[in-house]
Protein backbone atom coordinates (compact mmCIF):
# COMPACT_ATOMS: atom_id res chain seq x y z
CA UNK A 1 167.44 -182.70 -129.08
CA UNK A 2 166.52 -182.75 -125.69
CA UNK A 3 162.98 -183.74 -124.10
CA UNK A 4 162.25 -180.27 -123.42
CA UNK A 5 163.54 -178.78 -126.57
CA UNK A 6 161.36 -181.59 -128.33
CA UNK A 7 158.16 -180.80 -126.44
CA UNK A 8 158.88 -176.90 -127.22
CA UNK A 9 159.15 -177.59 -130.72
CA UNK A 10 155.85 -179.84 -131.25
CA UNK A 11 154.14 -176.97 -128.88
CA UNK A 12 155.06 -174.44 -130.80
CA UNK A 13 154.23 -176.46 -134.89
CA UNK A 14 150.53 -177.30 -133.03
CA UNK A 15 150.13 -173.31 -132.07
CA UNK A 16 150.82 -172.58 -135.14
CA UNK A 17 148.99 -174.97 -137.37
CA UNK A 18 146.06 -173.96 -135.14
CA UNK A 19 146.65 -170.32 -135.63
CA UNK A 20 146.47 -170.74 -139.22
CA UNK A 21 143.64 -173.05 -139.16
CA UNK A 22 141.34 -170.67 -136.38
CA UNK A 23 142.35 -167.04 -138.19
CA UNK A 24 140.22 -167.34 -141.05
CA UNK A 25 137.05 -167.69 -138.92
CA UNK A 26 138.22 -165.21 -136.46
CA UNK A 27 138.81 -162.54 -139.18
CA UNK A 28 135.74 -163.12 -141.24
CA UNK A 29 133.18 -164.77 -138.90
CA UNK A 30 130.18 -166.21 -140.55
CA UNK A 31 127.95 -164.12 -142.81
CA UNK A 32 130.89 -161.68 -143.53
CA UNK A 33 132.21 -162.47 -146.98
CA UNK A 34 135.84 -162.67 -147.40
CA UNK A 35 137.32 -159.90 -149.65
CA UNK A 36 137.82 -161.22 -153.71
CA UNK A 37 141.37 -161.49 -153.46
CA UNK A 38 141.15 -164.28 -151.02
CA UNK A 39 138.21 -166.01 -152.74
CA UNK A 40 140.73 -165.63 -156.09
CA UNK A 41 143.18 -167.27 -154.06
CA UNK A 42 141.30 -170.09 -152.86
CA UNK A 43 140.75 -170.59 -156.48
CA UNK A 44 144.32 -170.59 -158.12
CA UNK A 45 145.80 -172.13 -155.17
CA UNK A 46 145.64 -175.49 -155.28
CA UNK A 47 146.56 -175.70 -158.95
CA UNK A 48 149.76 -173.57 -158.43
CA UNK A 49 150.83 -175.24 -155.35
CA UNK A 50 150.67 -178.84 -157.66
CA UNK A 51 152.47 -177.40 -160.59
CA UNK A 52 154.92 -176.01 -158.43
CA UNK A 53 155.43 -179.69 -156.89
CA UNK A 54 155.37 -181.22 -160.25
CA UNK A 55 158.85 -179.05 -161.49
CA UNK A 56 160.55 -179.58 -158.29
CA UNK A 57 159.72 -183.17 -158.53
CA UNK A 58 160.91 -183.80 -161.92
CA UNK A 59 164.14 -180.67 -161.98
CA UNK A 60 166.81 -182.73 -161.97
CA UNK A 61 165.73 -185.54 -164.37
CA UNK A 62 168.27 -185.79 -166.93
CA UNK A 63 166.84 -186.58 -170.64
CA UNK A 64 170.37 -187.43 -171.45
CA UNK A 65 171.71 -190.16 -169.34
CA UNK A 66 170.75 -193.37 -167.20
CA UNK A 67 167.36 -193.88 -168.26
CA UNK A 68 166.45 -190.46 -169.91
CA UNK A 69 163.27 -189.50 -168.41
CA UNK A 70 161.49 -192.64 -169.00
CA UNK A 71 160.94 -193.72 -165.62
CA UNK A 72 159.63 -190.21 -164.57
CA UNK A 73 157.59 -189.83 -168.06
CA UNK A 74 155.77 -192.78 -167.80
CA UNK A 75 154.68 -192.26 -163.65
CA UNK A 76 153.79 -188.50 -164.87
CA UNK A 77 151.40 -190.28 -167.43
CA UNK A 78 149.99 -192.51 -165.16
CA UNK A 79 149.16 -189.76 -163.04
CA UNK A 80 147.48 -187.65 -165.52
CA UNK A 81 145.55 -190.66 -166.78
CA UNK A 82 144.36 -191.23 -163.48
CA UNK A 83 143.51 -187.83 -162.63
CA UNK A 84 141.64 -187.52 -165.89
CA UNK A 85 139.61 -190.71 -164.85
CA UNK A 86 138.86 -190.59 -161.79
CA UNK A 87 139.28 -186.68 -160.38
CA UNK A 88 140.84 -188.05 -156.81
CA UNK A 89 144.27 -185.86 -156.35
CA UNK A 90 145.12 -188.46 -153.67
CA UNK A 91 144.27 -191.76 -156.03
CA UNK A 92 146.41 -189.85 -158.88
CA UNK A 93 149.29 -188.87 -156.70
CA UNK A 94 149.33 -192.85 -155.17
CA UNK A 95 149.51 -194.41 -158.23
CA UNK A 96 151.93 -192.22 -159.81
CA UNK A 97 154.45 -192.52 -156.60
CA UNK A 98 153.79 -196.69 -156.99
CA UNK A 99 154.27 -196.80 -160.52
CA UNK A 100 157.62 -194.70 -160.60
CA UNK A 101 158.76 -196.64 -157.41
CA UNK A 102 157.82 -199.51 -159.16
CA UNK A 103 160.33 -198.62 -162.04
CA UNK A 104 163.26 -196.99 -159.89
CA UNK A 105 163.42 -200.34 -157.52
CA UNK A 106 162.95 -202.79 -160.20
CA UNK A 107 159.72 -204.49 -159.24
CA UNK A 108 157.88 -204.69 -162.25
CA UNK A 109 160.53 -207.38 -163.53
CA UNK A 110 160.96 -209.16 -160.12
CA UNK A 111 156.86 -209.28 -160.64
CA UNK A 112 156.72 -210.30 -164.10
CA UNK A 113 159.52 -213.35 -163.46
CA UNK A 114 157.46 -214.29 -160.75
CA UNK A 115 154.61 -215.25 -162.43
CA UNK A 116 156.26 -216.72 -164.95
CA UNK A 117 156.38 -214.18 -168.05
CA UNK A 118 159.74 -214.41 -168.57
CA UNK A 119 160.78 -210.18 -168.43
């Protein structure tokens, strides 16, 4: 990619990030109401847009080789336990990533044999 085709390209993703940021405002300026449909949608959203992310995440996890699941079982359960704690998507989205990541690579023995519990 060129310089020029680069510069086009993060020209055109900030127009239209700021497009879709600016339009809401510009179509229903303050003290009009948006119609339902959009409030409904502001609504149902966020929690379709995260279950969609969770079965793309975990669609090709095979319960019947390697490690069957386990790795991406237990991260999904740390995740829900966090969310159910503490209500921070972010804190409950970090510590499920670290905690499978954690499995996957192999740290939690490397951690465990370095302090001496003998995994």
């Amino acid at each position: 990619m060129t310089t020029l085709q680069g510069t086009l390209t993060i020209g055109i993703v900030i127009l239209g990030t700021m497009t879709t940021r600016f339009l809401p405002f510009l179509i229903w300026p303050e003290g009009h109401r948006p119609p339902a449909f959009v409030t409904r949608l502001g609504q149902v959203l966020p929690a379709a847009v995260m279950g969609m992310l969770v079965v793309y995440s975990l669609r090709k996890t095979s319960l019947t080789g390697g490690d069957h699941g386990v790795y991406e079982a237990v991260a999904l359960l740390v995740t829900v336990l966090m969310h159910c704690w503490k209500r921070n998507m972010m804190a409950s989205i970090a510590c499920g990533t670290l905690t499978y990541m954690a499995l996957v690579q192999g740290w939690i023995p490397l951690a465990a044999q370095a302090l001496g519990l003998g995994w």
